[in-house]
C-alpha atoms as a PDB file:
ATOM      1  CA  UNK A   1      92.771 -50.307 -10.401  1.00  0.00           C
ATOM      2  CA  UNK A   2      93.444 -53.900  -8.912  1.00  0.00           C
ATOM      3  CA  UNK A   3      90.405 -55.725  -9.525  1.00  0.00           C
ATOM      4  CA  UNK A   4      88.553 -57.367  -5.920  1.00  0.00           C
ATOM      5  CA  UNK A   5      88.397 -60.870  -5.712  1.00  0.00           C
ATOM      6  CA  UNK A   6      85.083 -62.920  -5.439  1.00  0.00           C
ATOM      7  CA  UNK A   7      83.837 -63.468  -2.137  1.00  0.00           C
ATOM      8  CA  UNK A   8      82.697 -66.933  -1.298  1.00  0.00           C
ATOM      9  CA  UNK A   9      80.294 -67.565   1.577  1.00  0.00           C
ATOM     10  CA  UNK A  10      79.544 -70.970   3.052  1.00  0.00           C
ATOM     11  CA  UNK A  11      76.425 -70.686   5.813  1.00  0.00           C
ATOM     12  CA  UNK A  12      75.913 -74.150   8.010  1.00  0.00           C
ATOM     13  CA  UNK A  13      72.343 -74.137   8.901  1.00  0.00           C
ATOM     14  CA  UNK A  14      70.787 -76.432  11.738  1.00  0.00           C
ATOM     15  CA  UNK A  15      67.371 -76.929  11.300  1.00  0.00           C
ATOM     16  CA  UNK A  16      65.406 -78.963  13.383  1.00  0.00           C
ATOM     17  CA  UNK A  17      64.385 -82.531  12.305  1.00  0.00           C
ATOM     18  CA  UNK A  18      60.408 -81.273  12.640  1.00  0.00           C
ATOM     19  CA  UNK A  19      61.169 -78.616  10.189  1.00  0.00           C
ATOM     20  CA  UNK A  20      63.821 -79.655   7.485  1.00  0.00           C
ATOM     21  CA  UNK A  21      60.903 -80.962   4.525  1.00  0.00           C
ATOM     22  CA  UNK A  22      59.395 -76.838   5.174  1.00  0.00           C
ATOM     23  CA  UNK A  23      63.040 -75.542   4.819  1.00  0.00           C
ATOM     24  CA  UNK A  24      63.443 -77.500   2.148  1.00  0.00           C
ATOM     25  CA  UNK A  25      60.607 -76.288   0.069  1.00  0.00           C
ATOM     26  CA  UNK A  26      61.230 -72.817   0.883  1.00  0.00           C
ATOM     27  CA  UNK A  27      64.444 -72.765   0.185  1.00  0.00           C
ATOM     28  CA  UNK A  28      64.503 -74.526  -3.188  1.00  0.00           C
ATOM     29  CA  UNK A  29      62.506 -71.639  -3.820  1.00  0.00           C
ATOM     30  CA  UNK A  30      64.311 -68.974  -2.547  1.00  0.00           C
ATOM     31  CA  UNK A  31      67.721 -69.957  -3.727  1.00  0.00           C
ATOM     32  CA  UNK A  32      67.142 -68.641  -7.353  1.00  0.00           C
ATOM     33  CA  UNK A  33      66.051 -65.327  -6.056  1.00  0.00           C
ATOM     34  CA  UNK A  34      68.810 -64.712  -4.224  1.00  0.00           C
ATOM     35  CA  UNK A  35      71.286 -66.094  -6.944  1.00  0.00           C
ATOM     36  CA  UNK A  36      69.978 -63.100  -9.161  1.00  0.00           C
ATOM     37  CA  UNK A  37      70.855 -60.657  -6.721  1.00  0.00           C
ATOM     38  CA  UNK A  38      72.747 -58.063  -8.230  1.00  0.00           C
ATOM     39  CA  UNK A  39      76.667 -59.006  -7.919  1.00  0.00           C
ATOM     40  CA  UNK A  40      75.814 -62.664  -6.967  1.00  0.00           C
ATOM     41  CA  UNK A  41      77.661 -64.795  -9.354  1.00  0.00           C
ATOM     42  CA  UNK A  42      75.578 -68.224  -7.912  1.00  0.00           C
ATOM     43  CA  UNK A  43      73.633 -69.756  -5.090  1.00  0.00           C
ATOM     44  CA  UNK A  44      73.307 -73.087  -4.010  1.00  0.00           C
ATOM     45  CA  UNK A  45      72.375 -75.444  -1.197  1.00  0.00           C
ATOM     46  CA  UNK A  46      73.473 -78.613  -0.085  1.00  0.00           C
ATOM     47  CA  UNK A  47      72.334 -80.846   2.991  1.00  0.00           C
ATOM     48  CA  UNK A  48      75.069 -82.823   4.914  1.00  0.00           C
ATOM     49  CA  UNK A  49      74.807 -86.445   5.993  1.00  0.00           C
ATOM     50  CA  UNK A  50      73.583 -85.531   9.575  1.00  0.00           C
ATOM     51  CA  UNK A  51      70.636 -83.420   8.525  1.00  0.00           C
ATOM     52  CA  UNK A  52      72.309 -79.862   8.577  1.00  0.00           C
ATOM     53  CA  UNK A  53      72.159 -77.726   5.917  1.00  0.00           C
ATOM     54  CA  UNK A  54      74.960 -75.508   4.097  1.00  0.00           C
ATOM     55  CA  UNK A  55      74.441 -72.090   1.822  1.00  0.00           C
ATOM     56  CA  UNK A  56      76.928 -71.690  -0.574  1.00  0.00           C
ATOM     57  CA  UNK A  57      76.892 -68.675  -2.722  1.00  0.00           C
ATOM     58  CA  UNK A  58      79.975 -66.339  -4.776  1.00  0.00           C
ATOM     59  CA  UNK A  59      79.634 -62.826  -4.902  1.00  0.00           C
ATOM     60  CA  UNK A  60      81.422 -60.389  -7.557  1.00  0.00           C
ATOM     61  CA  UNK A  61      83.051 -58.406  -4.554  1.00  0.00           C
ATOM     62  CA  UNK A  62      81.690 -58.214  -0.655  1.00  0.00           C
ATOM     63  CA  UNK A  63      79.666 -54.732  -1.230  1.00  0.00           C
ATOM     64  CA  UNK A  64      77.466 -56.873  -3.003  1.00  0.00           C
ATOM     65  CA  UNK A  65      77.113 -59.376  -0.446  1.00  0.00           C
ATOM     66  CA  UNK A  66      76.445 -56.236   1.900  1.00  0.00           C
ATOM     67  CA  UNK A  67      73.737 -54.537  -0.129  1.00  0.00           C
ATOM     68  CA  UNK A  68      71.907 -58.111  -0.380  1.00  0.00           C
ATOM     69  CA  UNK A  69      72.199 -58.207   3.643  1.00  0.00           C
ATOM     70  CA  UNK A  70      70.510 -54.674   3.659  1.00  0.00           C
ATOM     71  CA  UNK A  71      67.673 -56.046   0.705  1.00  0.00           C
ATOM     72  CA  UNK A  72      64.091 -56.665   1.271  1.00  0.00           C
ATOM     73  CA  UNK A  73      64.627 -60.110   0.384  1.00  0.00           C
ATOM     74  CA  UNK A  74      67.145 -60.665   2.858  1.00  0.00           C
ATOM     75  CA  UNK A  75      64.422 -58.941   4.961  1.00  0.00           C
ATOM     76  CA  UNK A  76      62.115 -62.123   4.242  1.00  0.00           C
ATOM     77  CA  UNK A  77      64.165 -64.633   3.650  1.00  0.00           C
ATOM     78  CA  UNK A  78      66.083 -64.949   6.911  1.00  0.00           C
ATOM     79  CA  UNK A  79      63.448 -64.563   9.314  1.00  0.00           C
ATOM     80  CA  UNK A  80      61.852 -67.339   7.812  1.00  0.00           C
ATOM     81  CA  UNK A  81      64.596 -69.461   8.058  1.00  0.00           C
ATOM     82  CA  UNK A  82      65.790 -68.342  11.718  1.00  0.00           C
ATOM     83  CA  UNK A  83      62.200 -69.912  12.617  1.00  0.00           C
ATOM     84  CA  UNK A  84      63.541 -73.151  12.020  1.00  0.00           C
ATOM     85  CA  UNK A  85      66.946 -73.469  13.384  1.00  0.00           C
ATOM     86  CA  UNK A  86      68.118 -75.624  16.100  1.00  0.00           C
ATOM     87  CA  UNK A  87      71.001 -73.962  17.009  1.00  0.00           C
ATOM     88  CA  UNK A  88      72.874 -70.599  15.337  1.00  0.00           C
ATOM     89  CA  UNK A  89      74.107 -70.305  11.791  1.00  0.00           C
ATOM     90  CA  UNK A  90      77.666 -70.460  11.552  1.00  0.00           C
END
């Protein structure tokens, strides 16, 4: 059996300028909970020089990535954040 390959995922987040010190403390929060997601090797999250955000986080395969998608924490976590976007994820 060929083994998978991790999966990396890189999320750029807009947030809007009103919002960014909430995001901020919710995330720092957050971001360990969803690094111990099972299959989730780490999870981090960086802001860029113009005020947007990025997710970065490697998963042992994509399934895992997938079952965190279909978690109850996913189920609070991003409709939290989605609150304070300025424009989509990407």
């Amino acid at each position: 059996m060929t083994p998978t390959a991790p999966l990396v995922r890189i999320v750029h987040l807009s947030i809007a300028p009103a919002h960014r010190a909430e995001f901020e403390a919710y995330v720092a929060q957050k971001i360990t909970v969803v690094a111990k997601q099972p299959g989730c090797r780490s999870a981090t999250w960086l802001r860029a020089r113009d005020g947007s955000y990025f997710t970065y986080s490697e998963w042992v395969a994509e399934e895992f990535l997938e079952d965190y998608r279909r978690s109850a924490t996913f189920a609070e976590i991003w409709p939290t954040l989605k609150a304070w976007f300025d424009a989509p994820a990407r």
